[in-house]
Protein backbone atom coordinates (compact mmCIF):
# COMPACT_ATOMS: atom_id res chain seq x y z
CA UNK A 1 145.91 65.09 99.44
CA UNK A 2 143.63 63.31 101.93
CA UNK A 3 142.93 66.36 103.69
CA UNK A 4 141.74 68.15 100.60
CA UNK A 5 139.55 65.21 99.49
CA UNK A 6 137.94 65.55 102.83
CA UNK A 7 137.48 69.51 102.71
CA UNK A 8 136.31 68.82 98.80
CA UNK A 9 133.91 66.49 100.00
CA UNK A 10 132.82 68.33 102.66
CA UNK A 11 131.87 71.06 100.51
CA UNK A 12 129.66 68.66 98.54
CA UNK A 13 127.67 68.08 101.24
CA UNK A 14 127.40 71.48 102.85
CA UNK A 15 126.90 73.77 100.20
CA UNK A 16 123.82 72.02 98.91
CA UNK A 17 122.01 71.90 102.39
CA UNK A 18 123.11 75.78 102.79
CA UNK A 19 121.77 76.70 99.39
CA UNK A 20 118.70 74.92 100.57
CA UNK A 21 117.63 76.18 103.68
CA UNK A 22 118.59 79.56 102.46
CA UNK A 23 116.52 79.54 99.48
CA UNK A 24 113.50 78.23 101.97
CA UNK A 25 114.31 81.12 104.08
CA UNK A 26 114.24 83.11 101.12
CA UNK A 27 110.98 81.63 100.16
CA UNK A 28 109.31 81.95 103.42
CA UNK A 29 110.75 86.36 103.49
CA UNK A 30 109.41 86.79 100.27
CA UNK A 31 106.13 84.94 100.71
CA UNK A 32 103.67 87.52 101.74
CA UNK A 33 103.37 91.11 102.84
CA UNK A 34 101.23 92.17 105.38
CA UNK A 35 97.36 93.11 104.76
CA UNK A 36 96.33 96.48 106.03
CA UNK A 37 93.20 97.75 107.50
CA UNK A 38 90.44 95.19 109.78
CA UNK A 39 90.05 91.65 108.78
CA UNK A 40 87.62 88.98 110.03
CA UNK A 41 89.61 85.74 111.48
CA UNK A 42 87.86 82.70 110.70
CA UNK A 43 84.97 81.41 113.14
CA UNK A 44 85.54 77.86 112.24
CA UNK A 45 81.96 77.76 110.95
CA UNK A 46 80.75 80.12 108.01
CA UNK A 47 83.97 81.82 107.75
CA UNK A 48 86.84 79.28 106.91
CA UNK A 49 89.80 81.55 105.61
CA UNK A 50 90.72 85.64 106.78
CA UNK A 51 88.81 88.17 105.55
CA UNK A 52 90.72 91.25 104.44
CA UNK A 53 90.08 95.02 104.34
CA UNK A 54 89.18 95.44 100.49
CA UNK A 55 88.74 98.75 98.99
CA UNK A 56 85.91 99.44 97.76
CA UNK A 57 85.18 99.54 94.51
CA UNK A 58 85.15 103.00 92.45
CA UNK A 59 85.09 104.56 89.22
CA UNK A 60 86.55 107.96 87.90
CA UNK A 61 87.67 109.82 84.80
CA UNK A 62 91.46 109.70 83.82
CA UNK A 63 93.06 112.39 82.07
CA UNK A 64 91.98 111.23 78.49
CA UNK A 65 88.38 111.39 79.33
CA UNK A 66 87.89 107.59 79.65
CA UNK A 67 86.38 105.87 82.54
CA UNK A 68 88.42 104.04 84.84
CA UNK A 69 87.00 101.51 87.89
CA UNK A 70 87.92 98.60 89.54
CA UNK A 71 87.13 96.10 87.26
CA UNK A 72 89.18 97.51 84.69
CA UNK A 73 91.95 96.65 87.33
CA UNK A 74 91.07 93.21 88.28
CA UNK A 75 94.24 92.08 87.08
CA UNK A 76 96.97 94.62 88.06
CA UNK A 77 98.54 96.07 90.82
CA UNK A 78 98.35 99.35 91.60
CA UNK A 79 100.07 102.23 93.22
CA UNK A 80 97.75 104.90 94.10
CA UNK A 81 98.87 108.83 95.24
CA UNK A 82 96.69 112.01 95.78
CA UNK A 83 97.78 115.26 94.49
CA UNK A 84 96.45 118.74 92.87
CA UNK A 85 98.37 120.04 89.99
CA UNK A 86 98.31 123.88 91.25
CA UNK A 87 100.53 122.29 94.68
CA UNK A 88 103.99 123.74 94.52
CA UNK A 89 105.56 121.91 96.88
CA UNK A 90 104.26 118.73 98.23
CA UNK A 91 102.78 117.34 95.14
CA UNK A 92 105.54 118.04 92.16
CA UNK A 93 108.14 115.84 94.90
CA UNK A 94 105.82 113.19 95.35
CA UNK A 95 104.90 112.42 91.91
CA UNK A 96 108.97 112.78 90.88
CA UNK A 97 109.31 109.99 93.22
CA UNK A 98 106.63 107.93 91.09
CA UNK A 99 107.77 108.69 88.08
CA UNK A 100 110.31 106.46 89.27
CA UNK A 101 108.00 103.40 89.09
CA UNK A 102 106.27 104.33 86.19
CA UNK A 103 109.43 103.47 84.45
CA UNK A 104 108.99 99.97 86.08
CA UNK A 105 105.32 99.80 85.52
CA UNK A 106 106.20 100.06 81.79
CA UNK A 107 108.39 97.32 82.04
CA UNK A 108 106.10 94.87 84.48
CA UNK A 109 102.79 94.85 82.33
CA UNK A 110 100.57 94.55 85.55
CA UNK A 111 101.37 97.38 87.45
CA UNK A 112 99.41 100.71 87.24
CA UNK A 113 100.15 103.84 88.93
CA UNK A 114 96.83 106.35 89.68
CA UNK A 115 96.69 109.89 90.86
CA UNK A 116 93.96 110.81 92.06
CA UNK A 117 93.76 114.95 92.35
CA UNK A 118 91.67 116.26 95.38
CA UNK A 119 90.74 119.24 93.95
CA UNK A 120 88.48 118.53 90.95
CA UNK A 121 87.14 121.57 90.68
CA UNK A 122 89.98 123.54 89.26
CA UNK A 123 91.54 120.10 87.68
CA UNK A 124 89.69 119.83 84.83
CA UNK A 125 90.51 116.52 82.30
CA UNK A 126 92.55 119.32 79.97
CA UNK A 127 94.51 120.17 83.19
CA UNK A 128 95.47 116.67 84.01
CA UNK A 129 96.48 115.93 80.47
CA UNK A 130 98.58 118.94 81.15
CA UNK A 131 99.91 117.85 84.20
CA UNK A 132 100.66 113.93 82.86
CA UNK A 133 102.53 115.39 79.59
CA UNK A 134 105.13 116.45 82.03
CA UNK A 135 106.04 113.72 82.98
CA UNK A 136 105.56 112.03 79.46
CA UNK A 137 102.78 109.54 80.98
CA UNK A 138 101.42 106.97 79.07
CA UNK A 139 97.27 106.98 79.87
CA UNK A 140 97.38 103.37 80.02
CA UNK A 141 99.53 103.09 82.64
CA UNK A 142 99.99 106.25 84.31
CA UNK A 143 96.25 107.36 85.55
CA UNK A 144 95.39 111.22 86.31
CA UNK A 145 92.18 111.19 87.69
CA UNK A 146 89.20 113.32 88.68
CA UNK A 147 85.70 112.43 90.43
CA UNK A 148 83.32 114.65 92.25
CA UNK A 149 83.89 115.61 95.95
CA UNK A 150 81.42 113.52 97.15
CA UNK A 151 83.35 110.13 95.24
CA UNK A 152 86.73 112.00 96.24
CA UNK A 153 86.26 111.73 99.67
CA UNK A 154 84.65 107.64 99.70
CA UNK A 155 87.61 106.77 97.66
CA UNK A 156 89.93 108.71 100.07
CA UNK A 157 88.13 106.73 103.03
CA UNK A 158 88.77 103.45 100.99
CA UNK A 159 92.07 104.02 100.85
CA UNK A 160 92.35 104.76 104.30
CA UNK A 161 93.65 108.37 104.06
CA UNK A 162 92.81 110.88 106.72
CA UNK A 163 89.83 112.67 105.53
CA UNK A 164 87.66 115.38 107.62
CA UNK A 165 84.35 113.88 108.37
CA UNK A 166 82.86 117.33 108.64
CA UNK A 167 83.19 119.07 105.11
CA UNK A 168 84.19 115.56 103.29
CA UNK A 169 87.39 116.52 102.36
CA UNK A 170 90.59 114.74 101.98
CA UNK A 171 93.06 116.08 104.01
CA UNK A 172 96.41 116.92 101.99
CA UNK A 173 98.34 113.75 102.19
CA UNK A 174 101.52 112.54 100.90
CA UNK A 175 101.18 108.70 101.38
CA UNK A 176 101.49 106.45 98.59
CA UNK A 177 99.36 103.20 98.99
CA UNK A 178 100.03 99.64 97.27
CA UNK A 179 96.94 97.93 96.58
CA UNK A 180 97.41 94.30 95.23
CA UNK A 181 94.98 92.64 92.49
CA UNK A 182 92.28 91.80 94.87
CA UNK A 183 92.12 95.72 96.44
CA UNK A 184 94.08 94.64 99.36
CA UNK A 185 96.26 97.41 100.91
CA UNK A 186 99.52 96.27 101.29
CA UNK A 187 101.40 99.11 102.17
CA UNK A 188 101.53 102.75 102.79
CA UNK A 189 104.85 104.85 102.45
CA UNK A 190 105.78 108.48 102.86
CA UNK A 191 106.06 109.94 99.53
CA UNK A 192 108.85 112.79 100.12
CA UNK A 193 110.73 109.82 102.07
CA UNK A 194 113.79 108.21 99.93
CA UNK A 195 114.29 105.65 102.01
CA UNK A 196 110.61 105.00 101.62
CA UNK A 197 110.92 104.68 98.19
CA UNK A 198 113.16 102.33 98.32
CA UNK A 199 111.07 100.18 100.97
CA UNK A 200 107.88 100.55 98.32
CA UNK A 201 110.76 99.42 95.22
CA UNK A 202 111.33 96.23 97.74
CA UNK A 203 108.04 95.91 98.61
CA UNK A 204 106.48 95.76 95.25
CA UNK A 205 109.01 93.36 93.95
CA UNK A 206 107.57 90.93 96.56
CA UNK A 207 103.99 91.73 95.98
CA UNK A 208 105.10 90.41 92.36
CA UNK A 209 106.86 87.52 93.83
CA UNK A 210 103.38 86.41 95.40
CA UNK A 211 101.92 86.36 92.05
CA UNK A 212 104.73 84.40 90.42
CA UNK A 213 106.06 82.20 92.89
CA UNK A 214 106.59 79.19 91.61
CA UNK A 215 103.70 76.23 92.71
C-alpha cells in the first residue's frame, strides 16, 4: 500500500513538470517560422529590430473583374501559385493540390489562396472565371488573377520566383509561396510534391499559431 502511495505521489509531481516543459517546448517549436529572402540585422543605432524581405506591394484583376492589391490583404495570409489555364500538365496538379487548402481557407477566415496566371494574354478574366468554376472557387477567397507582363514579371521577382531578366518573363514554376500578413515569405514548397503539401498543411497551421498564440 505504501509503495503505491509513493508511485501515486510520484506521479503528482512528475506529470505536472512533464506536461510543463513539454508544452514550453511546444511553445518555443511552434513559435515562429523562418523569414525568407535578405533582412537587415539591427545596427544598434537607427535600426533597433530585423528588417525582413517584404514583397512588394501589387495590384491585379481577379477573375470577377475586381481589383485586388495588397492592402486589400493587410489582414490575411496568403498562399500564392503561378499557373496558365491552357498547361496540361504542370498546372491542373498543382492547383489540385490547392484546392486542398482552399477547403481550409474557407474554414480559417484569414487565409487567401491567389493564382496568378503568367500568360495574360490568352487568359482573359472570362477564361479565369472558367478555369476557377472548376474547381467551384469562391472569388473571395480563391483569387485567379491577371496583370500585364510588365506587372507579371515585378510580382514574380517579389515573390522570388526565377524569372528571365532578358525578355521579363516568369519562368514556368511550380512553387507555392506562403506569405504571412505583413508580406513576409515564409515558405516555399514544391507544388507536385505530397510530402510538400503536407509540410505547407504544418507549416501554415503554425503561421496561424503566431497570430493566435496566447499573450
Amino acid at each position: 500500500m505504501k509503495r503505491k502511495s509513493f508511485w501515486v505521489a510520484t506521479a503528482l509531481l512528475v506529470v505536472p513538470v512533464a506536461l510543463f516543459f513539454l508544452l514550453r517546448a511546444a511553445k518555443h517549436n511552434y513559435k515562429h517560422l523562418p523569414h525568407l529572402g535578405y533582412h537587415t540585422e539591427p545596427n544598434g543605432k537607427d535600426i533597433k529590430d530585423t528588417i525582413f524581405y517584404q514583397v512588394p506591394e501589387f495590384s491585379v484583376t481577379d477573375q470577377s473583374g475586381k481589383v485586388l492589391n495588397t492592402k486589400m490583404l493587410a489582414n490575411n495570409i496568403v498562399i500564392a501559385n503561378f499557373f496558365f489555364a491552357s498547361c496540361k500538365d504542370v498546372c491542373p496538379a498543382m492547383n489540385n493540390n490547392v484546392s486542398a487548402f482552399y477547403e481550409k481557407a474557407k474554414e480559417w477566415g484569414e487565409v487567401k489562396l491567389i493564382s496568378f496566371t503568367v500568360d495574360p494574354d490568352n487568359d482573359s478574366t472570362k477564361v479565369l472565371a472558367n478555369y476557377a468554376a472548376k474547381y467551384k472557387a469562391d472569388k473571395n477567397i480563391w483569387h485567379f488573377c491577371r496583370t500585364d507582363k510588365e506587372n507579371l514579371f515585378k510580382i514574380g521577382q517579389g515573390f522570388l520566383l526565377p524569372v528571365s531578366i532578358e525578355d521579363k518573363t516568369i519562368d514556368h514554376s511550380q512553387q507555392i509561396i506562403l506569405m504571412d500578413k505583413s508580406r513576409h515569405i515564409r515558405g516555399i514548397y514544391d507544388g507536385l510534391d505530397l510530402n510538400e503539401m503536407k509540410r505547407l498543411n504544418d507549416e501554415l497551421k503554425v503561421l496561424l499559431y503566431e497570430y493566435h498564440e496566447p499573450k
